[in-house]
Structures are given as C-alpha cells and as structure tokens.
N, C-alpha and C. Protein backbone atom coordinates (compact mmCIF):
# COMPACT_ATOMS: atom_id res chain seq x y z
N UNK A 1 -31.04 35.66 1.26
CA UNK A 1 -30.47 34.65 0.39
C UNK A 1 -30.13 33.42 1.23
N UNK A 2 -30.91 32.19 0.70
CA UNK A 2 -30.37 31.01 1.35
C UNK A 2 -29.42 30.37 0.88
N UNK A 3 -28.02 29.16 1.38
CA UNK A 3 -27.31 28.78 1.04
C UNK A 3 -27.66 27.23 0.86
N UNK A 4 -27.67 26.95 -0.52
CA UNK A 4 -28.12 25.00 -0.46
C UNK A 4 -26.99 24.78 0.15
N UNK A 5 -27.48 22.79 0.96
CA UNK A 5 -26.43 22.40 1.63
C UNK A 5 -25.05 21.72 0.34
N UNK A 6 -25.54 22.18 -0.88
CA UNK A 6 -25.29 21.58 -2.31
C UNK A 6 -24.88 22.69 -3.38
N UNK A 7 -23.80 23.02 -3.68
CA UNK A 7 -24.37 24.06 -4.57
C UNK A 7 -23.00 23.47 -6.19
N UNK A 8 -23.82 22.98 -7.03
CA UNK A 8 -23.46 22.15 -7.67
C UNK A 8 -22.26 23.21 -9.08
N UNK A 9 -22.26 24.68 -8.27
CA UNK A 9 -20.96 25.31 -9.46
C UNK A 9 -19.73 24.94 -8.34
N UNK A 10 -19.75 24.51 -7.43
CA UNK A 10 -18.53 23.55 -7.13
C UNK A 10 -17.71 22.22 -7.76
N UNK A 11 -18.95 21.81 -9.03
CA UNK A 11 -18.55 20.77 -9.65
C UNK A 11 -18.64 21.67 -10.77
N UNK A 12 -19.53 21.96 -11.69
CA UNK A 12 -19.73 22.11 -12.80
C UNK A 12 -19.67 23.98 -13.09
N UNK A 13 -18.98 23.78 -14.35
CA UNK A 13 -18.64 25.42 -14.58
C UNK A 13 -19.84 25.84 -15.32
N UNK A 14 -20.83 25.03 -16.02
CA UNK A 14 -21.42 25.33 -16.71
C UNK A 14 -22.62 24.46 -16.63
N UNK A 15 -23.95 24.94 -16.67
CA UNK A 15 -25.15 24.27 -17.37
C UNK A 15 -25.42 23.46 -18.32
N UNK A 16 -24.76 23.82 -19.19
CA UNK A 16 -24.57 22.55 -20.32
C UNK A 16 -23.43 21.40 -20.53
N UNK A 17 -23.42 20.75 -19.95
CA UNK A 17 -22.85 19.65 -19.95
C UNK A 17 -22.28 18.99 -21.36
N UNK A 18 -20.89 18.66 -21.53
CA UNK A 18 -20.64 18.12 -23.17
C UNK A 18 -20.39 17.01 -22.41
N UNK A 19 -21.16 16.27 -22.61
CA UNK A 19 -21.31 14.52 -22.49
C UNK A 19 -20.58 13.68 -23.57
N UNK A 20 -20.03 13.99 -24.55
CA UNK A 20 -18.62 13.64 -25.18
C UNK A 20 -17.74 13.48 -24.58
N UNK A 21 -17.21 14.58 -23.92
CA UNK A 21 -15.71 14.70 -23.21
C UNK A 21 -16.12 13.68 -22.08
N UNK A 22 -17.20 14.05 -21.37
CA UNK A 22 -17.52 12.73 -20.18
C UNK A 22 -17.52 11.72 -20.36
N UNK A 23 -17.67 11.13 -21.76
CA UNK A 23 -17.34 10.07 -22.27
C UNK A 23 -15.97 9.64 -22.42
N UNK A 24 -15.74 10.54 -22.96
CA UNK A 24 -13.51 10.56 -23.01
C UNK A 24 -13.74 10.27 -21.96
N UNK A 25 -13.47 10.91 -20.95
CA UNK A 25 -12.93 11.15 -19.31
C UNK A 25 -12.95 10.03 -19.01
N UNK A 26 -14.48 9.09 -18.90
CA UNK A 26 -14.22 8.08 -18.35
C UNK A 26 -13.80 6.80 -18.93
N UNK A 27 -13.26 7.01 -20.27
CA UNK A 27 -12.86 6.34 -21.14
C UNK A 27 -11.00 6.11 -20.84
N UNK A 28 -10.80 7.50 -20.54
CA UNK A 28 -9.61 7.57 -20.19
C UNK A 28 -9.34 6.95 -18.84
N UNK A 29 -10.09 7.05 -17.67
CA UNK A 29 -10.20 6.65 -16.40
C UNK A 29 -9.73 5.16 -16.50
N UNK A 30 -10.41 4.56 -17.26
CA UNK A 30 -10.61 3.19 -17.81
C UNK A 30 -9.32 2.55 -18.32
N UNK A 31 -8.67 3.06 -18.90
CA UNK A 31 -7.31 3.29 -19.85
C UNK A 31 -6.17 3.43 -18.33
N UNK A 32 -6.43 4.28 -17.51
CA UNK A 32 -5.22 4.42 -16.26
C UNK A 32 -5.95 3.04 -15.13
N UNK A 33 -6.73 2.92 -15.22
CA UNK A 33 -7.24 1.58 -14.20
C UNK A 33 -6.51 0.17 -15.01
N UNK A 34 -6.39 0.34 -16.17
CA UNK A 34 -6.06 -1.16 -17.32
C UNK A 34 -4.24 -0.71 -17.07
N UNK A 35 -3.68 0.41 -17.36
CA UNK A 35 -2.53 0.47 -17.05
C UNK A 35 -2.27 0.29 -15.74
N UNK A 36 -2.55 0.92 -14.77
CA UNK A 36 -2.29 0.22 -13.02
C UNK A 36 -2.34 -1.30 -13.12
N UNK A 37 -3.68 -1.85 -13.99
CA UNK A 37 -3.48 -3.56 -13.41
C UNK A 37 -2.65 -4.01 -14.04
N UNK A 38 -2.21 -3.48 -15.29
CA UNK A 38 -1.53 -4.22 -16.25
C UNK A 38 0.30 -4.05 -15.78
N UNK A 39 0.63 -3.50 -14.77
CA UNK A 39 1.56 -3.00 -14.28
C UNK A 39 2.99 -1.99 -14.68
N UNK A 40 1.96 -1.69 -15.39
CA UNK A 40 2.65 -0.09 -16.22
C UNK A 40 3.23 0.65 -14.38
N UNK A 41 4.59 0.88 -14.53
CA UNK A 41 5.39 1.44 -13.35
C UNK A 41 5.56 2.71 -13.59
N UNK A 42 5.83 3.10 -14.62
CA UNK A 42 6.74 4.32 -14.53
C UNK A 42 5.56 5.42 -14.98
N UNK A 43 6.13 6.64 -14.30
CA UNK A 43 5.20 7.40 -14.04
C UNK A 43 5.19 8.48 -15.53
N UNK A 44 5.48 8.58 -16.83
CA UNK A 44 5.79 9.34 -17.56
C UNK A 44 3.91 8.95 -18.54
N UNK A 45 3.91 7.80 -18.78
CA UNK A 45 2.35 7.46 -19.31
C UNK A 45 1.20 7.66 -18.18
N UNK A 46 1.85 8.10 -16.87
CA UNK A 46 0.32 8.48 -15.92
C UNK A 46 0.27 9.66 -16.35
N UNK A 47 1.18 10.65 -16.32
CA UNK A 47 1.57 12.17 -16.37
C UNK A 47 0.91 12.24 -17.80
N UNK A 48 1.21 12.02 -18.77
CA UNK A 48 0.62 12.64 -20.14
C UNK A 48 -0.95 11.86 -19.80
N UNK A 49 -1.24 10.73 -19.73
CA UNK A 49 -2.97 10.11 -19.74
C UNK A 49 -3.67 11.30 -18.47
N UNK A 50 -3.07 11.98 -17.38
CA UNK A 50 -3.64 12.24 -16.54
C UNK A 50 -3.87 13.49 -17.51
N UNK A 51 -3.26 14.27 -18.34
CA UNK A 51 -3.09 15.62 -18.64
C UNK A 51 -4.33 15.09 -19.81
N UNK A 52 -4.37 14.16 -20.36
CA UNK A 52 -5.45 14.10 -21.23
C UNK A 52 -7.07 13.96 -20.70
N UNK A 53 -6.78 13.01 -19.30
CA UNK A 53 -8.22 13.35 -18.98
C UNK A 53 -8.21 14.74 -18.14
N UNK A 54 -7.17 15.57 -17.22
CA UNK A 54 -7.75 16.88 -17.03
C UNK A 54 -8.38 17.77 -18.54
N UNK A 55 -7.85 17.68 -19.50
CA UNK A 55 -8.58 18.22 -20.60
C UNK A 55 -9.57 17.88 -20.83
N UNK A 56 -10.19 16.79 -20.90
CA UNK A 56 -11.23 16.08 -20.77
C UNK A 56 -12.55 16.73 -20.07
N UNK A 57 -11.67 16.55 -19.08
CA UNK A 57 -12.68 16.97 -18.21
C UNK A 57 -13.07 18.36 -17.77
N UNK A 58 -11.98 19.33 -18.58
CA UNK A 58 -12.28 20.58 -18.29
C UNK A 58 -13.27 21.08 -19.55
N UNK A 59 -13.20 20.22 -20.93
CA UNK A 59 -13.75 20.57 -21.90
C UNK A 59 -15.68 19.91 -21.86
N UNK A 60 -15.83 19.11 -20.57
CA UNK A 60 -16.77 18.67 -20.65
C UNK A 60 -18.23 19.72 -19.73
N UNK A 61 -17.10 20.43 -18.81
CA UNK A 61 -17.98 21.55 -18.00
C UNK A 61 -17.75 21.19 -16.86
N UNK A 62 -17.24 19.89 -16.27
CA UNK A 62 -16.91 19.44 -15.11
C UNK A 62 -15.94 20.33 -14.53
N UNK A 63 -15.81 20.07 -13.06
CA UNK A 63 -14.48 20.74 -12.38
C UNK A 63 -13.20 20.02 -12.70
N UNK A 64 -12.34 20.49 -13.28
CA UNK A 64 -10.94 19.67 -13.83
C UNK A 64 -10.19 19.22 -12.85
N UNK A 65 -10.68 19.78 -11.81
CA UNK A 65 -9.66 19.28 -10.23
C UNK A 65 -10.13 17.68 -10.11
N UNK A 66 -11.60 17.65 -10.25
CA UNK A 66 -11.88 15.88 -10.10
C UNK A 66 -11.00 15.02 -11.27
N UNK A 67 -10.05 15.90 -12.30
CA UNK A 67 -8.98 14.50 -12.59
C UNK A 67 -7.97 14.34 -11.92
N UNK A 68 -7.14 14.99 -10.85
CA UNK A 68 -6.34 14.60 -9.44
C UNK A 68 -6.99 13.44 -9.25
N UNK A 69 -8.30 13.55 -8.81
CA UNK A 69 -8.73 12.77 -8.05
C UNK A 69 -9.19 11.37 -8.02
N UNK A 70 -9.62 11.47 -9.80
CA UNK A 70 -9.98 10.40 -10.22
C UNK A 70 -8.54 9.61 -10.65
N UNK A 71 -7.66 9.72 -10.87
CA UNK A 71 -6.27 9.07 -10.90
C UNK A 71 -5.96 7.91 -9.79
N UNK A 72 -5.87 6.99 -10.31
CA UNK A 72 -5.23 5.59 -9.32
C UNK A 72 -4.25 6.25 -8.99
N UNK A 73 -4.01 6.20 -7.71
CA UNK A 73 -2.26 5.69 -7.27
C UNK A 73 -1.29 5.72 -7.69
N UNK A 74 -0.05 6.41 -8.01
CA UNK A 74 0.73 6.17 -9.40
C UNK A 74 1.84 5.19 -8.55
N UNK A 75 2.19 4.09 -9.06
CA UNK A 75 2.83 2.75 -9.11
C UNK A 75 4.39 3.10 -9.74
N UNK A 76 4.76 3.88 -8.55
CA UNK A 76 6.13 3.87 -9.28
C UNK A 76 6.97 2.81 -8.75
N UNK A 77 8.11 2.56 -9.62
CA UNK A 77 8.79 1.52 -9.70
C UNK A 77 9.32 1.31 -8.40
N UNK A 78 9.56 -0.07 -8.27
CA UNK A 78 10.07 -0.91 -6.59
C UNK A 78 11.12 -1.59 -6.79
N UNK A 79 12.22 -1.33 -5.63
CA UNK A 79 12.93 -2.33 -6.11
C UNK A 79 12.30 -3.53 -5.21
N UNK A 80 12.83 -4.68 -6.22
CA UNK A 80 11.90 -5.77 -5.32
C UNK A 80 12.96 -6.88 -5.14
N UNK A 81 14.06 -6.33 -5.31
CA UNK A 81 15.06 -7.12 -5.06
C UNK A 81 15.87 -6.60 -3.38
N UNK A 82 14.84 -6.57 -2.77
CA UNK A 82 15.20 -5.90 -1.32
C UNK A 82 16.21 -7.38 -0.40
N UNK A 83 17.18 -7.19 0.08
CA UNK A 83 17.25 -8.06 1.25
C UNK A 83 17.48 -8.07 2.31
N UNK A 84 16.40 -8.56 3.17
CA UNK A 84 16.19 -7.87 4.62
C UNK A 84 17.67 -8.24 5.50
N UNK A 85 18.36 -9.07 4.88
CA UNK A 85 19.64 -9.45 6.05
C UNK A 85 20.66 -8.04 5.75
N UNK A 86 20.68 -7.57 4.30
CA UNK A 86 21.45 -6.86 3.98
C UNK A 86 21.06 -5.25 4.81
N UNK A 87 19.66 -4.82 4.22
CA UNK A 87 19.28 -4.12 4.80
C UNK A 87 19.00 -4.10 6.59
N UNK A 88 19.24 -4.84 7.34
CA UNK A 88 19.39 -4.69 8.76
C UNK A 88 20.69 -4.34 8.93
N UNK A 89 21.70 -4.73 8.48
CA UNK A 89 22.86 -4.66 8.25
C UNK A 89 23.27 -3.22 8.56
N UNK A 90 22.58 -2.43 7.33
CA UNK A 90 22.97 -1.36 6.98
C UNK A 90 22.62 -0.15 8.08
N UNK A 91 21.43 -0.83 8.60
CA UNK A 91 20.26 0.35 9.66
C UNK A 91 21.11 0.19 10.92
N UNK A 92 21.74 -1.02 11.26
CA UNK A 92 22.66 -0.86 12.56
C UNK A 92 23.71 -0.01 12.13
N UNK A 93 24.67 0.17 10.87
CA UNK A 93 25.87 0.38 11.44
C UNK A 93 25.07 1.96 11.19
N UNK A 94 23.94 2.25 10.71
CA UNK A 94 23.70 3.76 10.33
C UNK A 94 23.30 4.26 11.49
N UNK A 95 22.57 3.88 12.57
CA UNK A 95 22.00 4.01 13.52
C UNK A 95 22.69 3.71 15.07
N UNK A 96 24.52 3.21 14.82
CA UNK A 96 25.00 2.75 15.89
C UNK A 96 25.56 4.45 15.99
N UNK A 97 25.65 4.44 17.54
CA UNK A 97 26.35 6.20 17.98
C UNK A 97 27.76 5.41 18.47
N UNK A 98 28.96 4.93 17.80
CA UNK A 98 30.18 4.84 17.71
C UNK A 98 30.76 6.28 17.49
C-alpha cells in the first residue's frame, strides 16, 4: 500500500460534495470579512456567525475544522483612550523594588 503525498479525507468526509452549504460557507466568510471591516468589536456576533459557518461547513462534506480557520481575527474591543504619560506612570511605581 502506497501513501499519496495528498490524501484528500483530511479535508473532505465525503465524495459527494453539497455545494449549497459551500455556498453558505463562503457566503458567511463574506458576512465576518464585512463585519471585521465594518468594525463590529465585540466578540458575541463572531461566536454565533462562526457557529453558523462551522455548520456550514460540516453539512457541506468539508472538514468543519477549516471554519477555525477561515475566521478573521476576532477584533475585540480596545481601549483607545490609552495615555502613555499616565501609563508610564503606573509601570514605574509597579516595577520600582521600594
């Protein structure tokens, strides 16, 4: 028995492919790329959209692990009201051995 350098039931559970759901999937993909730019922060609409394309993608024959993967970055909230005088401030007296 030879081993391909490929052996494609690492991706796919099945031979028949539902090219519907692959359609979702990357429909949904599309949907978390428009929320990342659109600057959707909070992580509660990645968590349910991500759970819709792992379904997606498990109903299509694909490996459901590639929706981890296919997921942007999740953009959780910043404070962006940082101030570096304040914050040096704080790192000396936390970091002085008094």
């Amino acid at each position: 028995m030879t081993l391909a350098p490929f052996s494609s039931s690492l991706i796919f559970y099945t031979a028949d492919l539902q090219m519907q759901y692959l359609v979702v999937g990357a429909a949904i993909v599309g949907l978390l790329v428009a929320m990342n730019f659109f600057g959707i922060r909070r992580p509660q609409p990645y968590l349910f959209v991500g759970i819709l394309l792992w379904l997606a993608l498990l109903q299509s024959g694909v490996h459901a692990t590639l929706a981890g993967a296919s997921l942007p970055p999740l953009p959780f909230q910043q404070n962006l009201a940082l101030n570096p005088a304040l914050f040096t401030s704080h790192a000396r007296v936390a970091l002085s051995f008094r």
